[in-house]
PDB file of N, CA and C in Angstrom:
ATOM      1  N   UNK A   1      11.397   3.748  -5.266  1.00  0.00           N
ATOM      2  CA  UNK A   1      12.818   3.861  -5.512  1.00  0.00           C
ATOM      3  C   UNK A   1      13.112   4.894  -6.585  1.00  0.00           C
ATOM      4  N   UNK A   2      12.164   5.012  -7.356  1.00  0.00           N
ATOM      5  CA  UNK A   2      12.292   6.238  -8.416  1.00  0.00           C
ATOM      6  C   UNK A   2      12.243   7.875  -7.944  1.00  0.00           C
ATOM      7  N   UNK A   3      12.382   7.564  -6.909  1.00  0.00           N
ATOM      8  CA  UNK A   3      11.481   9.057  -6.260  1.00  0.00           C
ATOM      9  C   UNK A   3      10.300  10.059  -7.280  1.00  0.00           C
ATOM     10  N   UNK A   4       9.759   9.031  -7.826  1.00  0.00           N
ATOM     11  CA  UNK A   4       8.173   9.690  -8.367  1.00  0.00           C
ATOM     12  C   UNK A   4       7.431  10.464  -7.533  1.00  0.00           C
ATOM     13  N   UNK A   5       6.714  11.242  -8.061  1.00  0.00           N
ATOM     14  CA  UNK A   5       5.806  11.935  -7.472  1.00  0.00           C
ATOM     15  C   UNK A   5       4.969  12.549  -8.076  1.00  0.00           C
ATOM     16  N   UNK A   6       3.613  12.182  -7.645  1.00  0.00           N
ATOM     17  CA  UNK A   6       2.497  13.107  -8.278  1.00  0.00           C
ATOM     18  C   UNK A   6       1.393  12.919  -7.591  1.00  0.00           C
ATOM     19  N   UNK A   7       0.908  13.973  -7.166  1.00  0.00           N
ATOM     20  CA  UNK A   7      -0.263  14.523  -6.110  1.00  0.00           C
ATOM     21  C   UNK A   7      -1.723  13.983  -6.644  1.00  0.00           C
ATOM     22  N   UNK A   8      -1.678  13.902  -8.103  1.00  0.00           N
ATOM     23  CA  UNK A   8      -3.266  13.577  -8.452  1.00  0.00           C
ATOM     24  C   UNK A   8      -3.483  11.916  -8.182  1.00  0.00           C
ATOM     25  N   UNK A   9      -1.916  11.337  -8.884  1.00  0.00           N
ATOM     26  CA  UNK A   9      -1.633  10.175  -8.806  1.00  0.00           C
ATOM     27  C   UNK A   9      -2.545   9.419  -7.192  1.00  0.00           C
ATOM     28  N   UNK A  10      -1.244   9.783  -6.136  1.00  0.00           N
ATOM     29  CA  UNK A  10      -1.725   9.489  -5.030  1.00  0.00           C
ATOM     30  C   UNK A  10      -2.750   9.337  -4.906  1.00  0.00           C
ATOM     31  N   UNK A  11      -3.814  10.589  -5.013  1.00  0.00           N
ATOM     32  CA  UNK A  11      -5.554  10.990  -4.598  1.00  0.00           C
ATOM     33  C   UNK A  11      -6.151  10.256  -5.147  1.00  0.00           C
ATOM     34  N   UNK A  12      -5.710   9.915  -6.571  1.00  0.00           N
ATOM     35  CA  UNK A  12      -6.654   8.764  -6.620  1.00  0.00           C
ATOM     36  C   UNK A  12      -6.549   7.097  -6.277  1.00  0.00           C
ATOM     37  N   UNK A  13      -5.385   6.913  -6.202  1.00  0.00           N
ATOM     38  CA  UNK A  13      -5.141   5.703  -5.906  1.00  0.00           C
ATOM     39  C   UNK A  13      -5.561   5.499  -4.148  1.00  0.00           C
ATOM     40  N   UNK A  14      -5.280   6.291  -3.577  1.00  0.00           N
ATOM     41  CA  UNK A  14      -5.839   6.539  -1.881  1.00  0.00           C
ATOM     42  C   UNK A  14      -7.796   6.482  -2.252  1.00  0.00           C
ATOM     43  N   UNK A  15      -8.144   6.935  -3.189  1.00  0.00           N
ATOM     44  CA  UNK A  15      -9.107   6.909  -3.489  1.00  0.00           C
ATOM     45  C   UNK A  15      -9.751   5.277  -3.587  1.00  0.00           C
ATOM     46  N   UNK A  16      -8.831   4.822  -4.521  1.00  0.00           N
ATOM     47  CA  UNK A  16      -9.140   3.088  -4.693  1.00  0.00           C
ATOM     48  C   UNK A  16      -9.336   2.718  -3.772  1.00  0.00           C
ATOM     49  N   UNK A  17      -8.128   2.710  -2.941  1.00  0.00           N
ATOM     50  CA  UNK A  17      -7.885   1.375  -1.307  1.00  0.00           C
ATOM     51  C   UNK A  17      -9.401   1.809  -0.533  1.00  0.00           C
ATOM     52  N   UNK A  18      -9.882   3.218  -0.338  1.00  0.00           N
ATOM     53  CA  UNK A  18     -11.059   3.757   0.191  1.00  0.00           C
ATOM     54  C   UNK A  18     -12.123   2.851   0.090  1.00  0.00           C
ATOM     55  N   UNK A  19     -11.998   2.696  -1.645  1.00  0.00           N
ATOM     56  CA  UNK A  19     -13.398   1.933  -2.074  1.00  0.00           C
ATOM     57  C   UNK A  19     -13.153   0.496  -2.270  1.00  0.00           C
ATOM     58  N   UNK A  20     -12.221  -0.047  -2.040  1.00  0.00           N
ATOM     59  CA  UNK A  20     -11.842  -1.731  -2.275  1.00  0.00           C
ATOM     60  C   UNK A  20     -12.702  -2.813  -1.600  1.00  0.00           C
ATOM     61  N   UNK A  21     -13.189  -2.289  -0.147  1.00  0.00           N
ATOM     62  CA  UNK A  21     -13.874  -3.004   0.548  1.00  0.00           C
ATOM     63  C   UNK A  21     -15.600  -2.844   0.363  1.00  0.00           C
ATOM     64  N   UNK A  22     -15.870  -1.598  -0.157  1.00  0.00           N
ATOM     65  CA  UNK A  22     -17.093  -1.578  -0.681  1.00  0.00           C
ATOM     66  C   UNK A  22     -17.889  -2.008  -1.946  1.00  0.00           C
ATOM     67  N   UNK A  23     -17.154  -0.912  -3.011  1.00  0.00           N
ATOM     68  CA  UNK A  23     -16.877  -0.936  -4.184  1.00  0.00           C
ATOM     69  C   UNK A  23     -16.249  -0.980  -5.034  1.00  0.00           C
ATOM     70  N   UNK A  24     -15.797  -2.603  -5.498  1.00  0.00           N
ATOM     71  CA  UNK A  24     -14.690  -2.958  -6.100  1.00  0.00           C
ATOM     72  C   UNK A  24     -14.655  -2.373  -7.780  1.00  0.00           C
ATOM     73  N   UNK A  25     -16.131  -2.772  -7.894  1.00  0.00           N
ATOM     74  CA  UNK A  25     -15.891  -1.447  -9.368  1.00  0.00           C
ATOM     75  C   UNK A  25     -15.469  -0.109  -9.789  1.00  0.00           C
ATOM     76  N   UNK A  26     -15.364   0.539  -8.771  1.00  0.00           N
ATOM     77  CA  UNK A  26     -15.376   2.260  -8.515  1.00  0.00           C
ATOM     78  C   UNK A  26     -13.505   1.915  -7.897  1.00  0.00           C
ATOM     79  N   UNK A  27     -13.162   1.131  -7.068  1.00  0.00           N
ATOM     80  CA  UNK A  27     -11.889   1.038  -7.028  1.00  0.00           C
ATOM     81  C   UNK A  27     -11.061   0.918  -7.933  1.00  0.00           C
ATOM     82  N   UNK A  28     -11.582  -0.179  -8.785  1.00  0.00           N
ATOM     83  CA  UNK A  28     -10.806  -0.643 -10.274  1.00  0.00           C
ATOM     84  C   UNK A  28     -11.123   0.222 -11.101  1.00  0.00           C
ATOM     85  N   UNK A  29     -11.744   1.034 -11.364  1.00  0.00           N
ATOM     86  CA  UNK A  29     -11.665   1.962 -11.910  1.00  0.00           C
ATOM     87  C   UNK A  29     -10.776   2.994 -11.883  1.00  0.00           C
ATOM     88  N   UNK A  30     -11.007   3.347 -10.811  1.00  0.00           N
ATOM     89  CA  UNK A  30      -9.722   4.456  -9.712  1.00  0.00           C
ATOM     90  C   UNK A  30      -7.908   4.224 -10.060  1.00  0.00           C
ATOM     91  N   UNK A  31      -8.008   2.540 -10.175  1.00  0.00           N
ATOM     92  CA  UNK A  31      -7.044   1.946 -10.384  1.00  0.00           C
ATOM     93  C   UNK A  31      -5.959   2.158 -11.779  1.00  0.00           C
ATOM     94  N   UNK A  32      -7.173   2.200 -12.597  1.00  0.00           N
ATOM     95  CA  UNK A  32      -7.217   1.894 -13.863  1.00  0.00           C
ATOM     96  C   UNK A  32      -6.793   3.667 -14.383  1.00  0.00           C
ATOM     97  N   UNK A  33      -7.265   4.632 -13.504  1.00  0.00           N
ATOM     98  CA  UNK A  33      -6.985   5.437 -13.747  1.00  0.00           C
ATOM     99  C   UNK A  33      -5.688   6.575 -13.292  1.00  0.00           C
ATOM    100  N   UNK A  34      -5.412   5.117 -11.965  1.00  0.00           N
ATOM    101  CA  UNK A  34      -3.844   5.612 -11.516  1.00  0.00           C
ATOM    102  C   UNK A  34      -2.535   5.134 -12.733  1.00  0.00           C
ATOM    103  N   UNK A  35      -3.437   3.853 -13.385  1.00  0.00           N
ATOM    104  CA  UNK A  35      -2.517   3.534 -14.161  1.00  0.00           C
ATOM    105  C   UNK A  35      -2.262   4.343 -15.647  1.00  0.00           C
ATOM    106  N   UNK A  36      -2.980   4.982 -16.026  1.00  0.00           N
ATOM    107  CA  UNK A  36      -2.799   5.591 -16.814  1.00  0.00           C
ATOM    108  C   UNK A  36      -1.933   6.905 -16.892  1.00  0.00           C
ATOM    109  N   UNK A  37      -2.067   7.059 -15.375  1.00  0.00           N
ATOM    110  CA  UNK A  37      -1.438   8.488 -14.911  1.00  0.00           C
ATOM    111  C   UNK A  37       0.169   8.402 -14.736  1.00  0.00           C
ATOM    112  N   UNK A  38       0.398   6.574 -14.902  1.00  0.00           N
ATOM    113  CA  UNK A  38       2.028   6.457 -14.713  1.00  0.00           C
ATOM    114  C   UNK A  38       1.719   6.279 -16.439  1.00  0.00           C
ATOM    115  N   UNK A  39       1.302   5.680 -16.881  1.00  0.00           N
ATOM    116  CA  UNK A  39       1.816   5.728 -18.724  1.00  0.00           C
ATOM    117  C   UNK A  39       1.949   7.254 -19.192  1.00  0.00           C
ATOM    118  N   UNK A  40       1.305   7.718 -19.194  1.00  0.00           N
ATOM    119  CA  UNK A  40       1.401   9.256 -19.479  1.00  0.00           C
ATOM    120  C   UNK A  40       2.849  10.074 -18.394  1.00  0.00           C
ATOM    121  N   UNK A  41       3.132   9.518 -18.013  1.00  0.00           N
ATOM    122  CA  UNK A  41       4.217  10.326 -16.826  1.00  0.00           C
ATOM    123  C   UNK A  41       5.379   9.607 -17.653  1.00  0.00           C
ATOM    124  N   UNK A  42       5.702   8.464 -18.515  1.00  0.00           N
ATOM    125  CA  UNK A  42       6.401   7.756 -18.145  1.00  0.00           C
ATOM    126  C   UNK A  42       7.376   7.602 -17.357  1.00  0.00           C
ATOM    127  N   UNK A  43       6.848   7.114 -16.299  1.00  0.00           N
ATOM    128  CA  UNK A  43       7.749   6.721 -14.656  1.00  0.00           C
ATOM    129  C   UNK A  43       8.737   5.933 -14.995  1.00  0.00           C
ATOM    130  N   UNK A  44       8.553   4.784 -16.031  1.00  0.00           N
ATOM    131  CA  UNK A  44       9.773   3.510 -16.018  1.00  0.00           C
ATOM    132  C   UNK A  44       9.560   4.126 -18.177  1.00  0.00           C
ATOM    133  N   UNK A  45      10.791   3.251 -18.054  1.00  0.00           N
ATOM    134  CA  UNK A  45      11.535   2.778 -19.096  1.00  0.00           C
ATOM    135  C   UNK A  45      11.571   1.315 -19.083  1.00  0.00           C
ATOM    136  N   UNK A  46      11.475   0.360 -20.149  1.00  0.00           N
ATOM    137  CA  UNK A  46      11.477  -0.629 -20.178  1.00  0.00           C
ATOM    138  C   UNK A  46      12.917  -0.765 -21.549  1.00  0.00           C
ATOM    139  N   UNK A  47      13.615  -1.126 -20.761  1.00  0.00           N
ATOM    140  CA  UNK A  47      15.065  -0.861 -21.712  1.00  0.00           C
ATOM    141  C   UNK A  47      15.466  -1.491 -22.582  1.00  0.00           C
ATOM    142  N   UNK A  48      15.255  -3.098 -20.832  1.00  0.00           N
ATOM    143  CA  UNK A  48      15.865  -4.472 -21.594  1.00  0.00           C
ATOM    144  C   UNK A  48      14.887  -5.481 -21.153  1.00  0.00           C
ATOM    145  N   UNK A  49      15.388  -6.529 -21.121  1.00  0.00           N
ATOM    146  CA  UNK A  49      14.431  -7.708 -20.636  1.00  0.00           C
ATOM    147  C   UNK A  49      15.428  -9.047 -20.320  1.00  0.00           C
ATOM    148  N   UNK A  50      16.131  -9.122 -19.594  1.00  0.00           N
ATOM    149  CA  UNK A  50      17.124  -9.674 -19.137  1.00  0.00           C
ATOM    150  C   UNK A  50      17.061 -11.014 -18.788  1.00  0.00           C
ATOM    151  N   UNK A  51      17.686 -11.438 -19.143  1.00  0.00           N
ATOM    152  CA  UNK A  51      17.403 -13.586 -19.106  1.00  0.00           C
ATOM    153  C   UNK A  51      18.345 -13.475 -17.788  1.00  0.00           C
ATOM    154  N   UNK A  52      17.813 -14.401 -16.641  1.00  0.00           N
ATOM    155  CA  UNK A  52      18.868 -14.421 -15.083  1.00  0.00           C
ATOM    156  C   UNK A  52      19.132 -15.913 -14.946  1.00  0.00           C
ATOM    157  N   UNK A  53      20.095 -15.862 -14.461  1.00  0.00           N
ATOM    158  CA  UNK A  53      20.457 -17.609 -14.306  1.00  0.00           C
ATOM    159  C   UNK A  53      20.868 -18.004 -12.458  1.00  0.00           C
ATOM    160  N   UNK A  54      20.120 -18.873 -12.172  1.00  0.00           N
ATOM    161  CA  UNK A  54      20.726 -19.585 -11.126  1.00  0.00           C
ATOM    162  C   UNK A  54      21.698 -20.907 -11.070  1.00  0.00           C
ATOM    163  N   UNK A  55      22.674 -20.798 -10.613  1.00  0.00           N
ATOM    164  CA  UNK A  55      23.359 -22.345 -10.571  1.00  0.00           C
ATOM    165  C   UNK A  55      22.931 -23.076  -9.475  1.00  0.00           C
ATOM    166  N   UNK A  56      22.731 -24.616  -9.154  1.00  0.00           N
ATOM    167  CA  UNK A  56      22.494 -25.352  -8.909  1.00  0.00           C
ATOM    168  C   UNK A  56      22.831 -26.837  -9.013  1.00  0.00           C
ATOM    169  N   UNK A  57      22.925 -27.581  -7.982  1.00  0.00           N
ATOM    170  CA  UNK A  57      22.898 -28.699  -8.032  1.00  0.00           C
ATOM    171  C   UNK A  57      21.796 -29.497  -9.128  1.00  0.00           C
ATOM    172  N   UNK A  58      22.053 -30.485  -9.367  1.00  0.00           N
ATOM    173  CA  UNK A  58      21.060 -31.346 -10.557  1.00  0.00           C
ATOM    174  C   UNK A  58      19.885 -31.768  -9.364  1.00  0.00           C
ATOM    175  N   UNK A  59      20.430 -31.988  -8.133  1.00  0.00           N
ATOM    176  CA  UNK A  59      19.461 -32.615  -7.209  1.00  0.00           C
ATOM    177  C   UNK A  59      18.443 -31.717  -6.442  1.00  0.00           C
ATOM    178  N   UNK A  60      18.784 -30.862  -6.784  1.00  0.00           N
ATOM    179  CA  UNK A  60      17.458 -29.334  -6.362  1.00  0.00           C
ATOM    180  C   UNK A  60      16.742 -29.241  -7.303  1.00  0.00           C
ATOM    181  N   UNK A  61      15.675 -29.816  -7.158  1.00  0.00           N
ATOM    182  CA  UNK A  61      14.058 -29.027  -8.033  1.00  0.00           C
ATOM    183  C   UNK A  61      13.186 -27.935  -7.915  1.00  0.00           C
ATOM    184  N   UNK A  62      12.815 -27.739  -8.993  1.00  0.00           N
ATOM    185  CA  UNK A  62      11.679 -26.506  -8.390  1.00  0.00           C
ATOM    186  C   UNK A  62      12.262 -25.125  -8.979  1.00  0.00           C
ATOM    187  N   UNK A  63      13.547 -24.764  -9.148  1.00  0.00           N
ATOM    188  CA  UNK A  63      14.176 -24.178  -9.379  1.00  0.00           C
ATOM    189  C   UNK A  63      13.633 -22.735  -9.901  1.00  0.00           C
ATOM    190  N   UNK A  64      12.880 -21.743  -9.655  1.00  0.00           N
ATOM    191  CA  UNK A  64      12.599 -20.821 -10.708  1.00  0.00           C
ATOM    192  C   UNK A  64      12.712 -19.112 -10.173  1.00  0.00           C
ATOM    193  N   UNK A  65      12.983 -18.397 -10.845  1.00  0.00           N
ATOM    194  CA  UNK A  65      13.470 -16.851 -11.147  1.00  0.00           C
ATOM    195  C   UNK A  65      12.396 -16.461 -10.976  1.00  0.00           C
ATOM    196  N   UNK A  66      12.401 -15.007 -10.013  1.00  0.00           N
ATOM    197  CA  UNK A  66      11.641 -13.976 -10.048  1.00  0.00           C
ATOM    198  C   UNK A  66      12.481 -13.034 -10.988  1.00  0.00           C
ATOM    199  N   UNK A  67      11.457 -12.705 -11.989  1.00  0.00           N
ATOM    200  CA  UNK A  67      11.906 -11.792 -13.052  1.00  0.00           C
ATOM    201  C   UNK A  67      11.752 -10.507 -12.703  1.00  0.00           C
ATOM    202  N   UNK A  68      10.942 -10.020 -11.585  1.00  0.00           N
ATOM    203  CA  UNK A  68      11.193  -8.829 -10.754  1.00  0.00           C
ATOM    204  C   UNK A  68      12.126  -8.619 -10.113  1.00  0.00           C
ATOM    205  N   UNK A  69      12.406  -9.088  -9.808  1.00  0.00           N
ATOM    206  CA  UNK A  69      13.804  -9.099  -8.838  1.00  0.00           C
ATOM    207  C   UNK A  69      14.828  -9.621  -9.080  1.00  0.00           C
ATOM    208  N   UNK A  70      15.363 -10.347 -10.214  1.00  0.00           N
ATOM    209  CA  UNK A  70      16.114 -11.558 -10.078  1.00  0.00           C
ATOM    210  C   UNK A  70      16.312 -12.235  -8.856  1.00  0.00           C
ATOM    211  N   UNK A  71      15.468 -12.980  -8.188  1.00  0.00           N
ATOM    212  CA  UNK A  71      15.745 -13.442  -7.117  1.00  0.00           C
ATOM    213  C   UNK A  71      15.324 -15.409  -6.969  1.00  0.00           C
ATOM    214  N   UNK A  72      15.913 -15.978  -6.897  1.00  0.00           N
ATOM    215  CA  UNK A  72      15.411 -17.330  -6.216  1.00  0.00           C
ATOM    216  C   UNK A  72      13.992 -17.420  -5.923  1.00  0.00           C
ATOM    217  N   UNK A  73      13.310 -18.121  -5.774  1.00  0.00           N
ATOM    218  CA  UNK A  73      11.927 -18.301  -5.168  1.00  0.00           C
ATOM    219  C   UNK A  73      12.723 -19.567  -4.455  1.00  0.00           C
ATOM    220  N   UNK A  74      12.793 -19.620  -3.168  1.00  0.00           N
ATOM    221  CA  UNK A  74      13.447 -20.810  -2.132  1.00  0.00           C
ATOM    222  C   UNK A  74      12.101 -21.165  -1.773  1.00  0.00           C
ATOM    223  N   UNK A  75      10.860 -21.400  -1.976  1.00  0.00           N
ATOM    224  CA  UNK A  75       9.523 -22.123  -1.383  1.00  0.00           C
ATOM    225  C   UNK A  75       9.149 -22.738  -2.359  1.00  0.00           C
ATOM    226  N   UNK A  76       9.723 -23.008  -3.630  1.00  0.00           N
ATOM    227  CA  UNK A  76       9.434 -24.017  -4.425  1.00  0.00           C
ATOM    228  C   UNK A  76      10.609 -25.137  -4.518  1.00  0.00           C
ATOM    229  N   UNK A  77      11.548 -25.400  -3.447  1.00  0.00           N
ATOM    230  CA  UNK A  77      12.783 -25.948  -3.967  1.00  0.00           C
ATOM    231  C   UNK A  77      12.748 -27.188  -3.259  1.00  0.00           C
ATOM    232  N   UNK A  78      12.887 -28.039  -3.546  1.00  0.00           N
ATOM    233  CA  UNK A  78      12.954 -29.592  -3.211  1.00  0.00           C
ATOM    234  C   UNK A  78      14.106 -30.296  -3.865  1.00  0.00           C
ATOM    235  N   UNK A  79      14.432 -30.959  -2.509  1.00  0.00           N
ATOM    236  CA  UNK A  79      15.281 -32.355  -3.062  1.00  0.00           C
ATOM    237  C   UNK A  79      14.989 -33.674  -4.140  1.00  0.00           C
TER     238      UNK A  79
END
């Protein structure tokens, strides 16, 4: 959604998924080194950290927030 882009980025992360089924060390590595390639880019901003609220009945349990998304999790919800 950011429209990021970076060519080394990709190569290596295409690199990981390559080695995931073989060599999970050499993947996580790969990984480890895509991630560094977004800290150094900085891709995101971390601005805020936003508290989300759902309303609800008292008689619905389970109740809990995806903090990625603000979204419901409806597979934990019980009567």
């Amino acid at each position: 959604m950011s429209n990021y882009a970076n060519p080394m980025y990709d190569k290596v992360v295409n690199e990981g998924v390559a080695l995931e089924a073989t060599d999970k060390a050499a993947a996580t590595a790969k990984y480890a080194i895509a991630q560094q390639i977004l800290i150094d880019d900085a891709v995101a901003i971390f601005v805020a950290d936003l508290n989300g609220r759902a309303i609800h009945r008292k008689s619905i349990k389970g109740v809990k927030l995806n903090p990625a998304y603000d979204a419901v999790m409806f597979y934990t919800l019980t009567r």
